[in-house]
C-alpha atoms as a PDB file:
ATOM      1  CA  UNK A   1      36.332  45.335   4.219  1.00  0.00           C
ATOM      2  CA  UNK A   2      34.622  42.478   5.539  1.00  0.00           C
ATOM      3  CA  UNK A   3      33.395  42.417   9.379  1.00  0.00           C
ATOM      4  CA  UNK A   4      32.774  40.017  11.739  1.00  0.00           C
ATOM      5  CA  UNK A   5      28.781  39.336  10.323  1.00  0.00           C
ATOM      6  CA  UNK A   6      30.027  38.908   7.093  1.00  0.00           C
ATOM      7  CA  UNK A   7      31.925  35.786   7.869  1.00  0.00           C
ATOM      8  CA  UNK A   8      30.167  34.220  11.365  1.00  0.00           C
ATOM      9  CA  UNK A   9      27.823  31.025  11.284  1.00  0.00           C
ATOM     10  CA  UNK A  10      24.106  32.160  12.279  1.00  0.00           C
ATOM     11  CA  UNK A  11      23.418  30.803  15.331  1.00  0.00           C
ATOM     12  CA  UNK A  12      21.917  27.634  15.528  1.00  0.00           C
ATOM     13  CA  UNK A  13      19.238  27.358  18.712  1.00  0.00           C
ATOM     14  CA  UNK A  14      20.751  24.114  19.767  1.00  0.00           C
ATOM     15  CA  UNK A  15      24.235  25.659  20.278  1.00  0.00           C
ATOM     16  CA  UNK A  16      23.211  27.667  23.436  1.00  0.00           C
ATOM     17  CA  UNK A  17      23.514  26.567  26.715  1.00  0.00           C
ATOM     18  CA  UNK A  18      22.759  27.962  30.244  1.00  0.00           C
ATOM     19  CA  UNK A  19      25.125  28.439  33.029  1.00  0.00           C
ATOM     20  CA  UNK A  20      23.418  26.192  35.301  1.00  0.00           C
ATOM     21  CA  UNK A  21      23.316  23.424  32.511  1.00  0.00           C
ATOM     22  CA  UNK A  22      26.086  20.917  32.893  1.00  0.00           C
ATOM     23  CA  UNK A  23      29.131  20.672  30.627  1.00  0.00           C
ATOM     24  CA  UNK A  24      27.851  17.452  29.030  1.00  0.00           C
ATOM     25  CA  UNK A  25      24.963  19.468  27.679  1.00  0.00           C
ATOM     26  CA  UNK A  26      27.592  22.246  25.910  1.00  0.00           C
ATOM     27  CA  UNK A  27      29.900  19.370  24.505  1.00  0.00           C
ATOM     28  CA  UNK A  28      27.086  17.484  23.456  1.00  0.00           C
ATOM     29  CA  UNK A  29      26.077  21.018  21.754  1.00  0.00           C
ATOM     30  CA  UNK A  30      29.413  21.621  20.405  1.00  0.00           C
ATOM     31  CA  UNK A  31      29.849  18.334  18.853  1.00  0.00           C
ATOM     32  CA  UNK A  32      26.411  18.528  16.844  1.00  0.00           C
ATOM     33  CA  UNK A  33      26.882  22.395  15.544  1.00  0.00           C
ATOM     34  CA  UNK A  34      30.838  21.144  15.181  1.00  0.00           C
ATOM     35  CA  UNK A  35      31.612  24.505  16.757  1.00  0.00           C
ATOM     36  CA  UNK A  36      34.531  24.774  19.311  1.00  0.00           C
ATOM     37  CA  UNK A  37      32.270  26.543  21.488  1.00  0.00           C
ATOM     38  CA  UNK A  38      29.018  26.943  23.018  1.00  0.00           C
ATOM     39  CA  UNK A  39      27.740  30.478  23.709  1.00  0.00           C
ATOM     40  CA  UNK A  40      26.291  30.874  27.529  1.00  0.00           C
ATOM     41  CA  UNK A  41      23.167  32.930  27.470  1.00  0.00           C
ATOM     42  CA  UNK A  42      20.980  34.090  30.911  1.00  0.00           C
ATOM     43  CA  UNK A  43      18.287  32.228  29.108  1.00  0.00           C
ATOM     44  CA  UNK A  44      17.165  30.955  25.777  1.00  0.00           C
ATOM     45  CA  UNK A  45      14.275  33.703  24.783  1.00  0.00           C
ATOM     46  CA  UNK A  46      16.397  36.665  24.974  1.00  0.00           C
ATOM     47  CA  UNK A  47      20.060  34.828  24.306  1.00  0.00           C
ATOM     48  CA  UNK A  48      21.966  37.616  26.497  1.00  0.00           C
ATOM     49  CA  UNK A  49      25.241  36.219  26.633  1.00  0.00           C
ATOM     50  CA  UNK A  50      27.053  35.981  30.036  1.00  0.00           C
ATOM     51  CA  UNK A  51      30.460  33.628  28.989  1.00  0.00           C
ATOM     52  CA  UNK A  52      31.223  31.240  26.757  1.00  0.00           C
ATOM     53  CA  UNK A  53      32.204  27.572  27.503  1.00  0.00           C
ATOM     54  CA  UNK A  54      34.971  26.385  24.726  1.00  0.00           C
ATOM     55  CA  UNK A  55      36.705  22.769  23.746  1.00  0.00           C
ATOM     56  CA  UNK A  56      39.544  23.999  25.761  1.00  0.00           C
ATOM     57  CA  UNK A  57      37.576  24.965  28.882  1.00  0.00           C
ATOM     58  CA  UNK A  58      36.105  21.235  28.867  1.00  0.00           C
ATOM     59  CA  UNK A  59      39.890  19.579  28.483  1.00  0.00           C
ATOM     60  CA  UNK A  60      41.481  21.792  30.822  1.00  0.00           C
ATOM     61  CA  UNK A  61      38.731  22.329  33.762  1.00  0.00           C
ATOM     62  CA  UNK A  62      37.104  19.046  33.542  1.00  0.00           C
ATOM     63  CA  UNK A  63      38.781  16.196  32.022  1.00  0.00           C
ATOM     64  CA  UNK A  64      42.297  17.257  33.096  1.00  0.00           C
ATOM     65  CA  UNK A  65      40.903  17.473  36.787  1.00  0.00           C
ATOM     66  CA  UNK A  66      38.885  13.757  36.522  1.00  0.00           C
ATOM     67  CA  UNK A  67      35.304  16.068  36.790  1.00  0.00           C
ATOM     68  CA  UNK A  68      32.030  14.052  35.281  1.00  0.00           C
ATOM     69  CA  UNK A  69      30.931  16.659  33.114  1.00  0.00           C
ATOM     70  CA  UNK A  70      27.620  15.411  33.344  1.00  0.00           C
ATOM     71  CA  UNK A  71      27.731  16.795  37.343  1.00  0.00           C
ATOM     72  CA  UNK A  72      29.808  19.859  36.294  1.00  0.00           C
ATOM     73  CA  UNK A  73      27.766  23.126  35.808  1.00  0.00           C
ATOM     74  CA  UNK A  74      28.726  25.210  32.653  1.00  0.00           C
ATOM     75  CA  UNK A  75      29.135  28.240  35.300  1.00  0.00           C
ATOM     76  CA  UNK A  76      32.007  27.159  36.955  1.00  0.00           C
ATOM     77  CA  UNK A  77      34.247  26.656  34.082  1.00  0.00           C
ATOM     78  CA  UNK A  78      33.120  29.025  31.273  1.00  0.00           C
ATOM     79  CA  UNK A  79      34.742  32.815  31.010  1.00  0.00           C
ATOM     80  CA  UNK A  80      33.511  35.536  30.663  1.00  0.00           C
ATOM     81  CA  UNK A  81      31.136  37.417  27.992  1.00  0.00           C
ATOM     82  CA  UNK A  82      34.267  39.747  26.894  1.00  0.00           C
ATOM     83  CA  UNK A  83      35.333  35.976  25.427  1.00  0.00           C
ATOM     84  CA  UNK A  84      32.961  37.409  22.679  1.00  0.00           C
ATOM     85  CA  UNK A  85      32.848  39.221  19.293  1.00  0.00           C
ATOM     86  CA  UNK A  86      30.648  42.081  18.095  1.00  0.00           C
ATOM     87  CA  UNK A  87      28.765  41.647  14.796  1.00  0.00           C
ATOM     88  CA  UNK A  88      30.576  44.691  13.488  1.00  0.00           C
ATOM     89  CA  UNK A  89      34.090  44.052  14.740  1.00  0.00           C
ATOM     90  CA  UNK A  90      36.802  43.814  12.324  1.00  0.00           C
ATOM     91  CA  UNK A  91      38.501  40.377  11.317  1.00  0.00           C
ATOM     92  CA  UNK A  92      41.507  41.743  12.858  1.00  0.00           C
ATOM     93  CA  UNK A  93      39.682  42.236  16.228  1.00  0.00           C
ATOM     94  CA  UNK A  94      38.441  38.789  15.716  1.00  0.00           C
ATOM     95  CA  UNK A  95      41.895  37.369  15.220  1.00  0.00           C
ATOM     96  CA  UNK A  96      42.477  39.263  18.138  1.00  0.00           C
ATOM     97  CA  UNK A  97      40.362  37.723  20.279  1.00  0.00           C
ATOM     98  CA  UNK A  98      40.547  34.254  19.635  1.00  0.00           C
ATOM     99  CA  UNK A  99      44.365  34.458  20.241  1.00  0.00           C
ATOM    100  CA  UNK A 100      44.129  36.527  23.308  1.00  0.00           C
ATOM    101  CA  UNK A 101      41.215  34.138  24.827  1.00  0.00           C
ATOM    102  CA  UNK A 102      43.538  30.719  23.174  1.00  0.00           C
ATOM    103  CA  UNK A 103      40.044  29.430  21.567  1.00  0.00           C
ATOM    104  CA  UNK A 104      39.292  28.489  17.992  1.00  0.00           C
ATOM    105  CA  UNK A 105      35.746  30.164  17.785  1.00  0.00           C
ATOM    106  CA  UNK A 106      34.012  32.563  19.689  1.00  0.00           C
ATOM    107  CA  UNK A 107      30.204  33.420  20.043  1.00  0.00           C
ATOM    108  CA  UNK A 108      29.206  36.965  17.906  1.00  0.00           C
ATOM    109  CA  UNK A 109      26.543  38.937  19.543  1.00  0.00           C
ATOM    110  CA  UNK A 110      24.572  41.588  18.521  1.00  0.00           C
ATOM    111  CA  UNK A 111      24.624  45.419  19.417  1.00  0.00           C
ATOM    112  CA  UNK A 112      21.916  44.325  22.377  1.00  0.00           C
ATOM    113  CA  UNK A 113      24.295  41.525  23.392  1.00  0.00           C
ATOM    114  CA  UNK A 114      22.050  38.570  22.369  1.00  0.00           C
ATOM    115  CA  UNK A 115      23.710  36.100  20.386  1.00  0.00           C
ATOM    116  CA  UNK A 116      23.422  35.763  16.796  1.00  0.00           C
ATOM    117  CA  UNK A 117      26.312  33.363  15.791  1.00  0.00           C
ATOM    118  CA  UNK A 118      29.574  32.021  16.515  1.00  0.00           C
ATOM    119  CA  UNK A 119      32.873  32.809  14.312  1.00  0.00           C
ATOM    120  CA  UNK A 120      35.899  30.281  14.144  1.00  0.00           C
ATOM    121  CA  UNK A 121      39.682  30.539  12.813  1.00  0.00           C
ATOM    122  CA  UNK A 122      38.441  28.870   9.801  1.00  0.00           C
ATOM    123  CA  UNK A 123      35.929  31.718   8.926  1.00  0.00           C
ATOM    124  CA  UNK A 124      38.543  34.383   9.074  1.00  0.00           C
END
């Protein structure tokens, strides 16, 4: 049965982003890896994940609310690191997750919590 690693896009250093980076940064990052989300890590060497910052979190928190995501700090609109799937989880327990946090990829991290990839609808 295939897991989570089996099916995720490694990650790709550029994808990352910092919660004190601004939101222009992550979509900028999301449209170059054309993922629907950008993993938020404490910092780039050790890629601990603390949230995740998604298509939908830019449309609804920023553009909907007439923010300049270029003066809009990933940390006030991103949610939380549970927004995230384990290497080993199941595909079910993917599907799970995307449709409970409404996204169409979420970041995969590693049993240490540092990111390793991200994981779409299109990958499962």
């Amino acid at each position: 049965m295939s897991c989570c690693g089996d099916k995720m896009e490694a990650l790709n250093p550029e994808s990352c982003c910092t919660p004190r980076e601004t939101v222009q940064k992550a979509s900028l990052a999301m449209r170059k890896t054309g993922c629907g989300c950008a993993p938020v890590v404490k910092d780039k060497e050790s890629r601990t994940v603390v949230g995740v910052v998604t298509e939908r979190d830019v449309c609804h928190k920023v553009v909907a609310d007439d923010h300049r995501a270029s003066e809009t700090a990933v940390e006030g609109i991103m949610s939380p690191a549970s927004a995230c799937c384990g290497k080993d989880d199941s595909l079910d327990e993917v599907r799970r997750k995307l449709h409970e946090h409404k996204a169409t990829s979420l970041p995969v991290v590693d049993k240490a919590g540092s990111c390793c990839g991200t994981i779409s609808v299109h990958h499962c």
